[in-house]
C-alpha atoms as a PDB file:
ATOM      1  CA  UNK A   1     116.149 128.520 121.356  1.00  0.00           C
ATOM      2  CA  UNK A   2     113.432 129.499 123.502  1.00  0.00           C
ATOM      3  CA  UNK A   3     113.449 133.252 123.963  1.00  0.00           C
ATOM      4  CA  UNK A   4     110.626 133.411 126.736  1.00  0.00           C
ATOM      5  CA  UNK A   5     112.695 130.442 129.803  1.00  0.00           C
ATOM      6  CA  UNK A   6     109.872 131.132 132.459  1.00  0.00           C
ATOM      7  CA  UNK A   7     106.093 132.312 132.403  1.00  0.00           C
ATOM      8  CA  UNK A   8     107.774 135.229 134.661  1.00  0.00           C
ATOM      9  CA  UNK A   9     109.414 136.332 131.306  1.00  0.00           C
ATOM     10  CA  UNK A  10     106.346 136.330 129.407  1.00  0.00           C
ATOM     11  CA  UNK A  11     104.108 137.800 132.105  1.00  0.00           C
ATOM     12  CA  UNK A  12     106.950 139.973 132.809  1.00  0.00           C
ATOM     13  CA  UNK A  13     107.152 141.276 129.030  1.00  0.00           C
ATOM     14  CA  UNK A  14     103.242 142.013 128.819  1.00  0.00           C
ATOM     15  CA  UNK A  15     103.799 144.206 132.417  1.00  0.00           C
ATOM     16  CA  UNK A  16     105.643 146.728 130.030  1.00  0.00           C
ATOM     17  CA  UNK A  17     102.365 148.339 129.501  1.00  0.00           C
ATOM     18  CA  UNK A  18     102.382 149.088 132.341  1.00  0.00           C
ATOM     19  CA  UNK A  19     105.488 151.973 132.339  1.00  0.00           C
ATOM     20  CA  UNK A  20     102.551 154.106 130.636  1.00  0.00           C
ATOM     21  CA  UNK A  21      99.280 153.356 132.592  1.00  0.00           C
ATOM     22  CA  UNK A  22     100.591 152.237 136.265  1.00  0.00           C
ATOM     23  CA  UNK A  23      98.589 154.657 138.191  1.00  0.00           C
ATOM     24  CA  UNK A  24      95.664 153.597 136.564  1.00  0.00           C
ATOM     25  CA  UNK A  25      96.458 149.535 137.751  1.00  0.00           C
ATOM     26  CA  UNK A  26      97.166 151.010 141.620  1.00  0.00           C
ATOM     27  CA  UNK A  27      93.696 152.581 141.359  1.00  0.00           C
ATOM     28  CA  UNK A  28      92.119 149.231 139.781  1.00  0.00           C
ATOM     29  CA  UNK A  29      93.822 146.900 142.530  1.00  0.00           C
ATOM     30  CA  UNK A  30      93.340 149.237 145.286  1.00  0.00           C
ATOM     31  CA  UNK A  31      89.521 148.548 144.869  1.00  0.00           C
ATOM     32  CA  UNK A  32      89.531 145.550 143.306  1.00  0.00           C
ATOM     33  CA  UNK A  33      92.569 143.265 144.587  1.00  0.00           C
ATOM     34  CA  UNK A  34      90.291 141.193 147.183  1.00  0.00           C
ATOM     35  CA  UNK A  35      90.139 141.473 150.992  1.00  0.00           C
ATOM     36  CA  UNK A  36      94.078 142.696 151.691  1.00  0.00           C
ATOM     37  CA  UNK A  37      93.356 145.853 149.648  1.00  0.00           C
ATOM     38  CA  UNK A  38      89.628 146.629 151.421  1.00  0.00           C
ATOM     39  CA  UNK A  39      91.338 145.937 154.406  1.00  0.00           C
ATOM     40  CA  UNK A  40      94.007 148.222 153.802  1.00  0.00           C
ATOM     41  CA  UNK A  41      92.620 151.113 152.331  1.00  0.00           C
ATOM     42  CA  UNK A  42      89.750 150.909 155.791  1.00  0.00           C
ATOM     43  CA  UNK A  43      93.375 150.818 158.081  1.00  0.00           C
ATOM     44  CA  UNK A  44      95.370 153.564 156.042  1.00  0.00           C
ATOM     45  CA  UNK A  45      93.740 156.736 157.984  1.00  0.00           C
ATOM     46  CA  UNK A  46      94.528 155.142 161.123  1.00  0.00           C
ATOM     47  CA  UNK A  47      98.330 154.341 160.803  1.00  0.00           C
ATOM     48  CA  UNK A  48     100.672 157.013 161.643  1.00  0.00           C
ATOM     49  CA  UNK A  49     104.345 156.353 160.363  1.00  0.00           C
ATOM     50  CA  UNK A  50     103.075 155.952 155.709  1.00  0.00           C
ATOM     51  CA  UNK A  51     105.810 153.692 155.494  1.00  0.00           C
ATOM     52  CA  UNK A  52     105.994 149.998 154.427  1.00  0.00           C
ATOM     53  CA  UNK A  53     108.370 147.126 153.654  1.00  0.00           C
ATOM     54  CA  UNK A  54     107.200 144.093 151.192  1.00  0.00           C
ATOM     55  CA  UNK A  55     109.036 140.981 150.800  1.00  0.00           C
ATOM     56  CA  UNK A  56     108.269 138.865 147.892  1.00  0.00           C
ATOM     57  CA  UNK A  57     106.124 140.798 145.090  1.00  0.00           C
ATOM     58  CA  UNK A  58     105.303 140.370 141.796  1.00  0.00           C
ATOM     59  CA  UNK A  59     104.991 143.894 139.511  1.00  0.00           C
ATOM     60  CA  UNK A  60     101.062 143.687 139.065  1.00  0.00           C
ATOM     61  CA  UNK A  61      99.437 142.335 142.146  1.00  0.00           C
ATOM     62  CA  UNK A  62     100.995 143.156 145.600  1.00  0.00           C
ATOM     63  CA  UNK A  63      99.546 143.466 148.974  1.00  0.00           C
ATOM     64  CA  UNK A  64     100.817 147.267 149.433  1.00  0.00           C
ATOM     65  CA  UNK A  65      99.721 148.829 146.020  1.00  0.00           C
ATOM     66  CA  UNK A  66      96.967 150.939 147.954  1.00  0.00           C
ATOM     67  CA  UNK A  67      99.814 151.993 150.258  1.00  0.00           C
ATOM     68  CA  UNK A  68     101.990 153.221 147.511  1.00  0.00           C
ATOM     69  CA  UNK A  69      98.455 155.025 146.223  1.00  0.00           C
ATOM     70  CA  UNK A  70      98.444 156.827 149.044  1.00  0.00           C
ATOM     71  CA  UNK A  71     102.187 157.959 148.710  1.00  0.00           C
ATOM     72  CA  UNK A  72     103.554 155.972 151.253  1.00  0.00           C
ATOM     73  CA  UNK A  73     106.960 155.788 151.390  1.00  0.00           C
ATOM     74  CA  UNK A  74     107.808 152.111 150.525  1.00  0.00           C
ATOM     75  CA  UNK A  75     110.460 149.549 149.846  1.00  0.00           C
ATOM     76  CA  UNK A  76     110.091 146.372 148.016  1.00  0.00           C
ATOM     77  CA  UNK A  77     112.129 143.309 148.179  1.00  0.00           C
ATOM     78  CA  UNK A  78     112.644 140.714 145.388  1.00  0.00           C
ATOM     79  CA  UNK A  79     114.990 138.106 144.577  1.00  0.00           C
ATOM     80  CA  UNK A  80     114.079 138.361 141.022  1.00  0.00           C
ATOM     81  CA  UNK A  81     116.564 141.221 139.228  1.00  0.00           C
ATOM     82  CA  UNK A  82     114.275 141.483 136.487  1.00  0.00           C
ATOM     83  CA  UNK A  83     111.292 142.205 138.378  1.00  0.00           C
ATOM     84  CA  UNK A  84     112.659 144.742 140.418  1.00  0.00           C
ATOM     85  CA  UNK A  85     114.373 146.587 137.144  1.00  0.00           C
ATOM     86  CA  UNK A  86     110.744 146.837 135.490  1.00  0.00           C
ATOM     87  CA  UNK A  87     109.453 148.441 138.543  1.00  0.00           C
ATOM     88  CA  UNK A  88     112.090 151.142 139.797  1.00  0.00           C
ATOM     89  CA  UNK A  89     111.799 152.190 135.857  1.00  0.00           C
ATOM     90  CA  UNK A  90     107.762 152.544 136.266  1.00  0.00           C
ATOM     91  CA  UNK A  91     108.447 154.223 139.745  1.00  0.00           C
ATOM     92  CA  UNK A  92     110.650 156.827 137.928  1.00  0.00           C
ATOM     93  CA  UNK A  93     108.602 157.979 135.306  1.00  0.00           C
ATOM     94  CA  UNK A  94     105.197 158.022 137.448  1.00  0.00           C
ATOM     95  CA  UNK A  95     107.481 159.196 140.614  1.00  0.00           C
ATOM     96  CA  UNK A  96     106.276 157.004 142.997  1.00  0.00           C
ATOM     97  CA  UNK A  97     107.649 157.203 146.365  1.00  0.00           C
ATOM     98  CA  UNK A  98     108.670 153.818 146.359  1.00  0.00           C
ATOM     99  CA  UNK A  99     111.418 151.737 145.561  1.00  0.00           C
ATOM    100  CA  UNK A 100     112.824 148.112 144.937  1.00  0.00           C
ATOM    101  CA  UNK A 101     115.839 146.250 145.711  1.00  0.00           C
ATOM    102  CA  UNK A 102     116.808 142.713 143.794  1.00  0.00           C
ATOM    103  CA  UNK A 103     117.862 140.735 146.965  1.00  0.00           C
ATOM    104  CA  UNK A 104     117.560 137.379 148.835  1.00  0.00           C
ATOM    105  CA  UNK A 105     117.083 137.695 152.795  1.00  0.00           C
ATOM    106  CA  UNK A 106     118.355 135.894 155.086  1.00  0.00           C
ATOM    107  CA  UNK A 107     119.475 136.621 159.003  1.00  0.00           C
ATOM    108  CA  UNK A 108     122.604 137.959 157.639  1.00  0.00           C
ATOM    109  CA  UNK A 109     121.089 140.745 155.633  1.00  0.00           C
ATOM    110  CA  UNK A 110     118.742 142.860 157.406  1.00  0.00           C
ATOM    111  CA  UNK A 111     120.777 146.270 157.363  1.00  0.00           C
ATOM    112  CA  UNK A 112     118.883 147.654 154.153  1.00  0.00           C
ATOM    113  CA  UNK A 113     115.613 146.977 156.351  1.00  0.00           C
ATOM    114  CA  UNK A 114     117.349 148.391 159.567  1.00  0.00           C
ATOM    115  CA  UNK A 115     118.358 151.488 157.125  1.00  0.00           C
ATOM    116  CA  UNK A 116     115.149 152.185 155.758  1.00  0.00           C
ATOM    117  CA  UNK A 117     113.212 152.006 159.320  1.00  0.00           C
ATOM    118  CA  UNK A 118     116.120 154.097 160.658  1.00  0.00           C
ATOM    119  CA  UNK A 119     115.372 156.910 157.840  1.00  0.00           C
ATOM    120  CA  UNK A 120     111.455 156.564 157.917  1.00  0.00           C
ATOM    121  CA  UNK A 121     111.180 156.745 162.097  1.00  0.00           C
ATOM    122  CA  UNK A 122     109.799 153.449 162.598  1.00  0.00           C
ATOM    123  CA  UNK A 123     107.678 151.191 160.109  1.00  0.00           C
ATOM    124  CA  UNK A 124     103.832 151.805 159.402  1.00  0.00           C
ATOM    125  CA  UNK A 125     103.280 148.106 157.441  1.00  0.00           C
ATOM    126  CA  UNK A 126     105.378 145.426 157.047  1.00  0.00           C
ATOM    127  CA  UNK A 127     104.111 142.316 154.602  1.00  0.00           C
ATOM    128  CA  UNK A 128     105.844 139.281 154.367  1.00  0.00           C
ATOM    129  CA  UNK A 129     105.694 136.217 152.036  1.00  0.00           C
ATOM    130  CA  UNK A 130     108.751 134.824 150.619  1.00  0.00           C
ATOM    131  CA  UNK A 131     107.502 130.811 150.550  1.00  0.00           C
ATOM    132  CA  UNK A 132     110.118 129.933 153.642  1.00  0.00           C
ATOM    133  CA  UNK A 133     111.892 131.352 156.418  1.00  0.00           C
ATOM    134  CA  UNK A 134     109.186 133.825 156.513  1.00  0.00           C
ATOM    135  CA  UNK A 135     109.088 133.312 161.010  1.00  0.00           C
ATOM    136  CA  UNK A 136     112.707 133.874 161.388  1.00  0.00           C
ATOM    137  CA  UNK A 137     112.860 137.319 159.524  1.00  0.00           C
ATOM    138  CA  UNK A 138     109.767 138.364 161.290  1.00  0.00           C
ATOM    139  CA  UNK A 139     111.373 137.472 164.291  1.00  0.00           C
ATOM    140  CA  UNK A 140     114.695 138.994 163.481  1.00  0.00           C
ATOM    141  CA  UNK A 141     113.334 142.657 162.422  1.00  0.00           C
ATOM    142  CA  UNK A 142     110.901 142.806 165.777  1.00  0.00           C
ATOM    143  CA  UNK A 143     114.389 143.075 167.527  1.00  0.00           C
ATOM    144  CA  UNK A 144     114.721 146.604 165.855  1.00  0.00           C
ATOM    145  CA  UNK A 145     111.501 147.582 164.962  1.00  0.00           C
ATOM    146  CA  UNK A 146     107.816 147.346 165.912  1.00  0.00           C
ATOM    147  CA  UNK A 147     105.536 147.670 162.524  1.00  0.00           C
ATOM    148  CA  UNK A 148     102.064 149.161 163.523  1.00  0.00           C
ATOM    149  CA  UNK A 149     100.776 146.681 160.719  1.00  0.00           C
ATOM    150  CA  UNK A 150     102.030 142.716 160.179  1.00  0.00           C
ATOM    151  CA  UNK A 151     100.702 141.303 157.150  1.00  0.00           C
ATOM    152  CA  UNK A 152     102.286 137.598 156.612  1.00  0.00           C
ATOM    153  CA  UNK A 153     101.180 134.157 154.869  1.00  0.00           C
ATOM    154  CA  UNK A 154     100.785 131.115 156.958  1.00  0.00           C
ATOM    155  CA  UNK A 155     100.678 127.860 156.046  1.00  0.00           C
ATOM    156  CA  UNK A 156      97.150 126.484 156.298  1.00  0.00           C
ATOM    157  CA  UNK A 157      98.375 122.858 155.663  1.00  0.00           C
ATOM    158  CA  UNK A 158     100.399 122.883 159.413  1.00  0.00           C
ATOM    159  CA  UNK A 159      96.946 122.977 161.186  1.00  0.00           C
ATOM    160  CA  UNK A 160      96.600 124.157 164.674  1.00  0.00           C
ATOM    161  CA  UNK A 161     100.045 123.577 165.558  1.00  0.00           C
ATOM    162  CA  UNK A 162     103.046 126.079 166.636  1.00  0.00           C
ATOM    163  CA  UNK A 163     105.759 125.094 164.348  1.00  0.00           C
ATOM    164  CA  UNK A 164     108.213 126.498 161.610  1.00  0.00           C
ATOM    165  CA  UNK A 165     109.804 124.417 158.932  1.00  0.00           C
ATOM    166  CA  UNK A 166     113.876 124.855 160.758  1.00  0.00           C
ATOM    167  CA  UNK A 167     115.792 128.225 159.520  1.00  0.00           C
ATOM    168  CA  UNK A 168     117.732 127.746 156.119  1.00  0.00           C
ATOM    169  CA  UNK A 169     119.558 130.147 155.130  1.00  0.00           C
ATOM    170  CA  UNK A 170     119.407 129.051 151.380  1.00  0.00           C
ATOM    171  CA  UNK A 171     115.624 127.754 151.714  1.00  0.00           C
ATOM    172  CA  UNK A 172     114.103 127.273 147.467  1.00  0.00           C
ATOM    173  CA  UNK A 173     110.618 125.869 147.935  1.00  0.00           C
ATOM    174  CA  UNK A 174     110.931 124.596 144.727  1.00  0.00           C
ATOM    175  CA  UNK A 175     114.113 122.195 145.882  1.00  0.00           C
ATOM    176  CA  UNK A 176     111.929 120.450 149.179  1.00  0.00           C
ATOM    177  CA  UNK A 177     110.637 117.263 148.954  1.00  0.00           C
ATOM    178  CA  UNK A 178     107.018 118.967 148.716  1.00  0.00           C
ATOM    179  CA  UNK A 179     105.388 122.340 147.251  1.00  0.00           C
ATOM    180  CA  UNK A 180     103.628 122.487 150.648  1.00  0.00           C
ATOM    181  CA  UNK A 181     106.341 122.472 152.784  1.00  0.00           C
ATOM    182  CA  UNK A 182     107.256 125.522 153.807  1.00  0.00           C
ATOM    183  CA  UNK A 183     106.810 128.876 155.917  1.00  0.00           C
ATOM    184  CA  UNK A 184     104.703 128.633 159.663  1.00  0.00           C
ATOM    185  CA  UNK A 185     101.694 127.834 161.293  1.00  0.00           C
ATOM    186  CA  UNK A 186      98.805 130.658 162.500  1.00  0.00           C
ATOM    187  CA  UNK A 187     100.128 129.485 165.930  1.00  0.00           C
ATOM    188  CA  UNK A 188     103.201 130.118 165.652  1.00  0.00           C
ATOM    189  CA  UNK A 189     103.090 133.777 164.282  1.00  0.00           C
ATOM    190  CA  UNK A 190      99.692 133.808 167.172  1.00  0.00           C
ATOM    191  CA  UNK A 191     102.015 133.046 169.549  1.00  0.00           C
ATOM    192  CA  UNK A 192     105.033 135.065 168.408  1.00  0.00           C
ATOM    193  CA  UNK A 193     102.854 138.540 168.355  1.00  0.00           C
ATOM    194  CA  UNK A 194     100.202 138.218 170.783  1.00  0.00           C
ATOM    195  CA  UNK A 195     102.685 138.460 173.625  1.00  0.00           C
ATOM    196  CA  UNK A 196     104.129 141.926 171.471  1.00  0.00           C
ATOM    197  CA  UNK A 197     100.829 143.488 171.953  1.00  0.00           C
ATOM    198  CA  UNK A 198      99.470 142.720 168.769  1.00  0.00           C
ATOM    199  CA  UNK A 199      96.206 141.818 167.809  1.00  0.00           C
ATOM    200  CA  UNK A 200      95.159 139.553 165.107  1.00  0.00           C
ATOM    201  CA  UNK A 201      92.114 141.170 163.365  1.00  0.00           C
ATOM    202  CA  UNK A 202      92.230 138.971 159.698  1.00  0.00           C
ATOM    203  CA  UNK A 203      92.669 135.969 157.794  1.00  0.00           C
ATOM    204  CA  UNK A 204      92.123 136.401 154.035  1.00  0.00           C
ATOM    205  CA  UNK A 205      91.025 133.158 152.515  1.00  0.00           C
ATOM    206  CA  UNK A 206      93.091 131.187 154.256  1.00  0.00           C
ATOM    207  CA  UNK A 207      96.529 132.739 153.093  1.00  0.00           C
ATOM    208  CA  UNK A 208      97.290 136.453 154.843  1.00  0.00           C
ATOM    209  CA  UNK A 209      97.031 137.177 158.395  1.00  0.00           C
ATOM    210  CA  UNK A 210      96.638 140.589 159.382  1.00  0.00           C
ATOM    211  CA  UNK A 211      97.829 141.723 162.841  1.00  0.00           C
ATOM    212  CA  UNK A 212      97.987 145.095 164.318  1.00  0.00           C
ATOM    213  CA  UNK A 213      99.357 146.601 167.478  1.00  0.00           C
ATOM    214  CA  UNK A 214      96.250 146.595 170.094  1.00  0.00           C
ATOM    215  CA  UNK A 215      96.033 150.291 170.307  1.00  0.00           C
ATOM    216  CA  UNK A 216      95.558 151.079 166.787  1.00  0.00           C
ATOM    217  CA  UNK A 217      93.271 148.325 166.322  1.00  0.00           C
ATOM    218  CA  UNK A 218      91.513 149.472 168.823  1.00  0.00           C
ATOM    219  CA  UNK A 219      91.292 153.255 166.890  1.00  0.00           C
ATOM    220  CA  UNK A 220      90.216 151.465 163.803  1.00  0.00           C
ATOM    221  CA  UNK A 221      87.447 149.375 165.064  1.00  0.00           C
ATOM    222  CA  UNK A 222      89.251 145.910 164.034  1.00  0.00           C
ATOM    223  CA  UNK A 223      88.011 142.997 166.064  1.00  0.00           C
ATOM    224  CA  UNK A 224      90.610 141.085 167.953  1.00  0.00           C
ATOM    225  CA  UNK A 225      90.437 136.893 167.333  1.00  0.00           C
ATOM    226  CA  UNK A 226      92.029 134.505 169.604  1.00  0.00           C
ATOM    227  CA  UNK A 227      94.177 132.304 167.595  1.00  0.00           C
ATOM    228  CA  UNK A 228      92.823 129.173 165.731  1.00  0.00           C
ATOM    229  CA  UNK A 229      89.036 131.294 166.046  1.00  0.00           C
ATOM    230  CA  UNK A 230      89.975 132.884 163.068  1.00  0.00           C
ATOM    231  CA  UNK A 231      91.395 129.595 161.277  1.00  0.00           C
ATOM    232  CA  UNK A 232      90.807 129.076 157.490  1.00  0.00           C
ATOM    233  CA  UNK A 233      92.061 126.065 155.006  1.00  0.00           C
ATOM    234  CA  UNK A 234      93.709 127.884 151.796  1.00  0.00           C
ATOM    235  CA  UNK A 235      90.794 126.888 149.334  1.00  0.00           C
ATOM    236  CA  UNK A 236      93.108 127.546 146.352  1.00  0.00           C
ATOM    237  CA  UNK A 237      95.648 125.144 147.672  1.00  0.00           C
ATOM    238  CA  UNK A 238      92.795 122.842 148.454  1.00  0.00           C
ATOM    239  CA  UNK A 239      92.104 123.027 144.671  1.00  0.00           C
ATOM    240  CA  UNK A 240      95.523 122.768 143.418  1.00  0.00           C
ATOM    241  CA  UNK A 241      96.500 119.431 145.562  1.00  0.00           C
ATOM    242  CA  UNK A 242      92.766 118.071 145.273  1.00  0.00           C
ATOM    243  CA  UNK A 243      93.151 117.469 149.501  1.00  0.00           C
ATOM    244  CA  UNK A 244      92.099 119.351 152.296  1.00  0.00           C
ATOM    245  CA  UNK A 245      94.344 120.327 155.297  1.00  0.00           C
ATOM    246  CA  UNK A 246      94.268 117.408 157.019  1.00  0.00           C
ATOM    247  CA  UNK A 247      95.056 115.053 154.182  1.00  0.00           C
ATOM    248  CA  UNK A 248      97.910 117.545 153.719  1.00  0.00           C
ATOM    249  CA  UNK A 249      99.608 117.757 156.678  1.00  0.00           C
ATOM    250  CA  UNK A 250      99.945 113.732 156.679  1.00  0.00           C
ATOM    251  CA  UNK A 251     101.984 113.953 153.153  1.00  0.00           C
ATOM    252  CA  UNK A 252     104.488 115.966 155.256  1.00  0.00           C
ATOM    253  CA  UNK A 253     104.546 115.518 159.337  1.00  0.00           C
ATOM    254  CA  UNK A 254     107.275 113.133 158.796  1.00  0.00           C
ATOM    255  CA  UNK A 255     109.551 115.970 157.601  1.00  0.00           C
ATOM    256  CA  UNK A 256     111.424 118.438 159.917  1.00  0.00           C
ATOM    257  CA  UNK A 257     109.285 121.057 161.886  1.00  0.00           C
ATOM    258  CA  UNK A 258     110.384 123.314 164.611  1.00  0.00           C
ATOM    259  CA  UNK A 259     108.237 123.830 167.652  1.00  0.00           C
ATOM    260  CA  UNK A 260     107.731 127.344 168.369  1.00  0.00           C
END
């Protein structure tokens, strides 16, 4: 019998080191964890309400470790139990000001999010990359709160178009008919924000857009990019499938898309 079912176990099991020497990893990553964390730590003076909300993290590498450096007040989301376990134990015995919650979003469950904004005054960053209905729950949680900070993954491989794979309320990327199929378009978050009065100041290689609301970008210097200006193909994807964008998007525009 196989012990170790996943390389999340095993990488899971070697994170234990890290109930000991966690503080030292945020401080590592904070100046080391590539342009989301030199973009963040440059941003954290200017943001007002230290809160965030992450969906989708794993327990070493996370967009809002400098946040939680800075004692924000933070709350992770993961639909992995033992994931979430690991790190409430670490946040107890290094008493972070953070904490994480083993769930599954959908449209149907947004209260803990509408809780936590409720309790922290508004929302100071919220990151999102769950691998699917990623528009919908950004579009759901701007009805109740505006975060001074969006970071969410787009999906390179949808080009310049402003589409969504359809809401599904059970959505596993690892059940469609391709590993590329999934999430939205630069467009269609563009679209969805720009007329919120945010400004889009970052791509990071192709995977994370950064947005902020115009006035604090404005206080932190950020230039503002018009849409597909700011464009990049996700080189690591272009790697892993051996394809660029364009040879992507014809494996799947025959699939179901949702203009937005």
């Amino acid at each position: 019998m196989n012990i170790f079912p996943s390389h999340r176990y095993k990488k899971l099991l070697s994170s234990l080191i890290y109930l000991f020497s966690y503080k030292k990893l945020l401080s590592i990553r904070s100046q080391n964890n590539g342009e989301e964390s030199k973009i963040l730590q440059d941003i954290v003076p200017y943001i007002e309400n230290k809160s965030f909300i992450e969906f989708g993290f794993d327990i070493d590498e996370f967009n809002s470790m400098p946040l939680i450096k800075n004692n924000f007040e933070g709350l992770l989301i993961e639909s992995w139990s033992a994931e979430v376990n690991l790190f409430n134990l670490i946040a107890k015995v290094h008493k972070l000001n953070t904490r994480a919650f083993n769930d599954f979003l959908s449209l149907d469950n947004l209260e803990l999010i509408e809780l936590f904004v409720k309790k922290a005054h508004g929302l100071g960053v919220l990151s999102i990359d769950i691998d699917g209905n990623d528009y919908w729950i950004l579009k759901a949680i701007l009805k109740f709160v505006n975060p001074e900070v969006i970071i969410v993954e787009y999906n390179a491989s949808f080009l310049d178009k402003s589409i969504s794979t359809p809401y599904d309320k059970s959505f596993d990327i690892s059940m469609q008919k391709s590993s590329i199929y999934h999430g939205a378009s630069l467009m269609a978050f563009y679209n969805m924000l720009s007329v919120k009065g945010y400004s889009l100041v970052a791509n990071t290689n192709g995977i994370n857009l950064f947005f902020m609301q115009q006035t604090l970008a404005q206080k932190a210097n950020m230039q503002a990019y018009e849409g597909m200006e700011i464009y990049k193909e996700n080189g690591l994807r272009n790697y892993g499938q051996k394809s660029n964008a364009k040879e992507q998007w014809l494996t799947i525009n025959n699939l179901e898309f949702t203009e937005v």
